[in-house]
Protein backbone atom coordinates (compact mmCIF):
# COMPACT_ATOMS: atom_id res chain seq x y z
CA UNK A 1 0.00 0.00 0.00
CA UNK A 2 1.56 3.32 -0.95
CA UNK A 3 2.02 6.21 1.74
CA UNK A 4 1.86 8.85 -1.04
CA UNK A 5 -1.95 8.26 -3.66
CA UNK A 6 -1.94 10.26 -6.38
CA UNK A 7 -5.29 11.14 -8.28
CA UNK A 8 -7.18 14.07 -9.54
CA UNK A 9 -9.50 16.87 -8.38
CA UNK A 10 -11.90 17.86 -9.92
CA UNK A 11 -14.71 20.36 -10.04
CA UNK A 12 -17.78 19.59 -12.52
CA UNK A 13 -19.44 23.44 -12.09
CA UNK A 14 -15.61 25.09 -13.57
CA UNK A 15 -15.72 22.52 -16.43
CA UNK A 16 -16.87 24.54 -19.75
CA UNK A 17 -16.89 21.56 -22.12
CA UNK A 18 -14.07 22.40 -23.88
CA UNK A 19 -12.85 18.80 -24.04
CA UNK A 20 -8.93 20.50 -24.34
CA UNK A 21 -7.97 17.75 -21.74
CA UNK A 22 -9.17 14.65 -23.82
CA UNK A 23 -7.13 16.56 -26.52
CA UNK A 24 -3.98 16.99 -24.73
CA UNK A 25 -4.49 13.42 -23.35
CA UNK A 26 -4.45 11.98 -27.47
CA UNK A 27 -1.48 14.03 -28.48
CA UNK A 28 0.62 13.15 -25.79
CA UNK A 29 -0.44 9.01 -25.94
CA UNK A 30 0.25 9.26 -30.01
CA UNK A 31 -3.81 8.24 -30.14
CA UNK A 32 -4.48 9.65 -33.34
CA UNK A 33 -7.59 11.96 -34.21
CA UNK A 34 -10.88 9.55 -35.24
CA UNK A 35 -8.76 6.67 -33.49
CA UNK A 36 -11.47 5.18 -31.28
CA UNK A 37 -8.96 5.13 -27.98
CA UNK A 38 -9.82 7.79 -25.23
CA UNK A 39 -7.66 7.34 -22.42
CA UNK A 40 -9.77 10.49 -21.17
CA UNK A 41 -13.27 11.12 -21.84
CA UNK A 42 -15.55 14.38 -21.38
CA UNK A 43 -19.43 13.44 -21.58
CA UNK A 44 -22.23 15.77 -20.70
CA UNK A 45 -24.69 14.88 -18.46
CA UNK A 46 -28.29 16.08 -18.24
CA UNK A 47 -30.39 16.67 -14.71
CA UNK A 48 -33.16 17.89 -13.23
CA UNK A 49 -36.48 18.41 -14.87
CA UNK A 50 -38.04 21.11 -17.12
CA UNK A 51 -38.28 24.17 -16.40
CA UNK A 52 -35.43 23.07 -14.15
CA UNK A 53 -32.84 21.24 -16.53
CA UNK A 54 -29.24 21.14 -15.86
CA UNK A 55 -26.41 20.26 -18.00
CA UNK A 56 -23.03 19.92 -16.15
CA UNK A 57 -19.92 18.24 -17.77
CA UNK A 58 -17.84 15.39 -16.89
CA UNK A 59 -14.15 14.16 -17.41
CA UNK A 60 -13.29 11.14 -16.58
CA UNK A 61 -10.25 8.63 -17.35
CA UNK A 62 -8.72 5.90 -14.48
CA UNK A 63 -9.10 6.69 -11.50
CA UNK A 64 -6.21 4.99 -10.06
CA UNK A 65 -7.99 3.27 -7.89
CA UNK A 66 -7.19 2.38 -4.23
CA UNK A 67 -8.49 -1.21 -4.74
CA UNK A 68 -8.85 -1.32 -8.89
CA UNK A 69 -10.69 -4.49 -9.85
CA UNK A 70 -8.86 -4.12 -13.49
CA UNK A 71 -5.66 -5.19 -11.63
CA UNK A 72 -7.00 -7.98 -9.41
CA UNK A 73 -8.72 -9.85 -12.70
CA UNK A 74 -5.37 -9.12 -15.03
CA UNK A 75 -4.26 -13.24 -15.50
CA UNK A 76 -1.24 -11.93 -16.86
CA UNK A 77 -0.15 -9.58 -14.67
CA UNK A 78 0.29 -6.72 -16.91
CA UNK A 79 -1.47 -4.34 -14.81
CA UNK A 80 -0.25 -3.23 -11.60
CA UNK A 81 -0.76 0.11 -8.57
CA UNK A 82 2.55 1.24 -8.51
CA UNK A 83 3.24 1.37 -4.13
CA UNK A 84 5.50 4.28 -4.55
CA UNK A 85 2.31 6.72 -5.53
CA UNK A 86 -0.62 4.26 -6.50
CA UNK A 87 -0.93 4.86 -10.47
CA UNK A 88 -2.29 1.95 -11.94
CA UNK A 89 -0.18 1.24 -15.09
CA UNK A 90 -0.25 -1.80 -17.77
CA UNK A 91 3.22 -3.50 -18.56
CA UNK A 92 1.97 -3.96 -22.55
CA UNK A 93 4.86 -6.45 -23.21
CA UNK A 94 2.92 -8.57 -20.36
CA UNK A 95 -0.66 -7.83 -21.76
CA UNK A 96 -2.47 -10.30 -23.81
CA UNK A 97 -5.01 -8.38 -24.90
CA UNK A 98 -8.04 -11.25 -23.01
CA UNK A 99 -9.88 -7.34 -22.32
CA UNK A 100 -10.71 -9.02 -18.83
CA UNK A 101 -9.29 -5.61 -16.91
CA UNK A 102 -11.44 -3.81 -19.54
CA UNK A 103 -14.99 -5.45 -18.72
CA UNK A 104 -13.83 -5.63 -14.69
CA UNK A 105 -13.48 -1.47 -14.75
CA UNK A 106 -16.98 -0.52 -13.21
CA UNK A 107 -15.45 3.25 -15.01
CA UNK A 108 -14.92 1.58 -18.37
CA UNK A 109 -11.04 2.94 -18.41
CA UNK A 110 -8.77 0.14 -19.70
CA UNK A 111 -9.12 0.34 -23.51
CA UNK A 112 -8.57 -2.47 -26.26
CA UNK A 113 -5.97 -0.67 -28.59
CA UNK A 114 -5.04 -1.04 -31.99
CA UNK A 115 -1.79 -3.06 -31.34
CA UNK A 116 -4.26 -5.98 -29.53
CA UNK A 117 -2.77 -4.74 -25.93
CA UNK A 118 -4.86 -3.06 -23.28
CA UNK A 119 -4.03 1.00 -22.80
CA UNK A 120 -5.41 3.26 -20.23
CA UNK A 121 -4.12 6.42 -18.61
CA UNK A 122 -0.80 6.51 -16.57
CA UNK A 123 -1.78 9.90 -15.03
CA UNK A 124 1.23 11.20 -17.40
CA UNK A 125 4.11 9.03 -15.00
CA UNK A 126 6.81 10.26 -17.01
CA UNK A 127 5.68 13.95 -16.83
CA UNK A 128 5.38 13.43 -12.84
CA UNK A 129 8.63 12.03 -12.40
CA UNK A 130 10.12 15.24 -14.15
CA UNK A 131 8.21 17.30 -11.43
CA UNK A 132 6.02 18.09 -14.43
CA UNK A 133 2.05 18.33 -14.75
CA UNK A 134 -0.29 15.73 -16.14
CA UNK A 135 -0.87 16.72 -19.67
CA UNK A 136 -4.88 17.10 -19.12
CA UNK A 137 -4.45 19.24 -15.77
CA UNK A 138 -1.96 21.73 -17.48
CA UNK A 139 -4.15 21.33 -20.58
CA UNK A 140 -7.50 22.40 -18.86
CA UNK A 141 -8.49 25.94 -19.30
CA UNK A 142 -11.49 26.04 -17.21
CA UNK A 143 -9.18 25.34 -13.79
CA UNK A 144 -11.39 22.60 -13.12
CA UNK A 145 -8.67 19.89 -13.72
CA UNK A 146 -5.68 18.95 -11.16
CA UNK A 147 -3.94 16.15 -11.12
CA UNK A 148 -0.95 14.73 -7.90
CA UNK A 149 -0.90 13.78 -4.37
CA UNK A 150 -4.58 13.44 -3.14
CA UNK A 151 -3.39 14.80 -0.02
CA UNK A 152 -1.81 17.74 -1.69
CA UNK A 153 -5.05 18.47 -3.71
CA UNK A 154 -7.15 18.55 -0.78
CA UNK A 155 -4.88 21.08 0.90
CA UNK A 156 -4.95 23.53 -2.37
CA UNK A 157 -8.67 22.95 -2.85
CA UNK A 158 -9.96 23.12 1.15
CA UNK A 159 -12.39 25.90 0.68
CA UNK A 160 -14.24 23.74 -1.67
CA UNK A 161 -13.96 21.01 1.01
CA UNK A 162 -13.12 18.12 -1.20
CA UNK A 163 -14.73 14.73 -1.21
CA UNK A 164 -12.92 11.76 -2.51
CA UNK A 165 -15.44 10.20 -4.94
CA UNK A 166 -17.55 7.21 -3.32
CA UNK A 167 -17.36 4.09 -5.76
CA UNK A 168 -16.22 0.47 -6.44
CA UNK A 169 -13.14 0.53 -6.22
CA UNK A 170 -12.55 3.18 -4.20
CA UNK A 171 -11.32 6.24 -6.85
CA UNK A 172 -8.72 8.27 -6.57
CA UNK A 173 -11.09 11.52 -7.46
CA UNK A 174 -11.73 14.48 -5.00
CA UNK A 175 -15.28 16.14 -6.03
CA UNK A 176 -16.08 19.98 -4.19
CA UNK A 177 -18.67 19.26 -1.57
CA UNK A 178 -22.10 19.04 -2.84
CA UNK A 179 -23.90 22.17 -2.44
């Protein structure tokens, strides 16, 4: 179990749409433009009822879970939570592309990719270990996007009093408080 979890914040109601992270996300993973593979995703979602309708928009990609049923069902072992900072990454010269981590992901994250091997987000590892940003949090123009230590992110965003996420798996994903 890692002393340090790293994961994102994020707050729906700063979000304007503008899908810049799910762009940022493709250039940087080589996924090329109409190429089916998302490794982040940005989906509106409709509440309320007339008169009262709400639209609010959502990003999601892996949410580095702190108990990630993609890594328990891998048979090969090609994913793993890395105990240094808990990003869930996939060894692709281990995968064999059985899609079992993919239909286990109650988030739908781990993706079948061209190549036959399994891809999902790495919350940018090599960025990180360069002291760098995540490409989708320094991407995101609305400041609704942060990505590092969970512990860090709640410090930063305490006014907002951050929730982590309730969900299988237990996410890595601070929400603001629910108003």
């Amino acid at each position: 179990m890692s002393t340090t979890q790293y994961g994102f914040y994020y707050d729906a109601d700063r979000c304007i749409g503008c899908r810049a992270c799910v762009f940022a996300c493709k250039d940087r993973n080589n996924n090329e433009a109409g190429e089916s593979l998302y490794w982040r995703r940005v989906t509106t979602v409709e509440s309320g009822k007339v008169p009262n309708l709400r639209l609010s928009n959502q990003s999601l990609s892996c949410n580095h879970c702190a108990e990630p049923a993609c890594v328990s069902v891998c048979v090969s072992k090609a994913l793993s939570k890395r105990s240094e900072d808990g990003i869930v990454v996939v060894d692709e010269s281990k995968c064999i592309g059985c899609k079992a981590c993919g239909e286990a992901c109650l988030y739908g994250v781990p993706q079948y990719g061209t190549d036959g091997k399994m891809q999902k987000c790495d919350l940018c590892l090599d960025n990180i270990k360069q002291g760098k940003k995540a490409e989708c949090d320094a991407a995101c123009t609305g400041d609704a996007l942060y990505a590092g230590p969970l512990n860090e992110l709640a410090r930063t965003w305490a006014e907002k009093s951050p929730e982590m996420l309730a969900g299988p798996g237990h996410p890595s994903l601070l929400l603001p408080k629910s108003k």
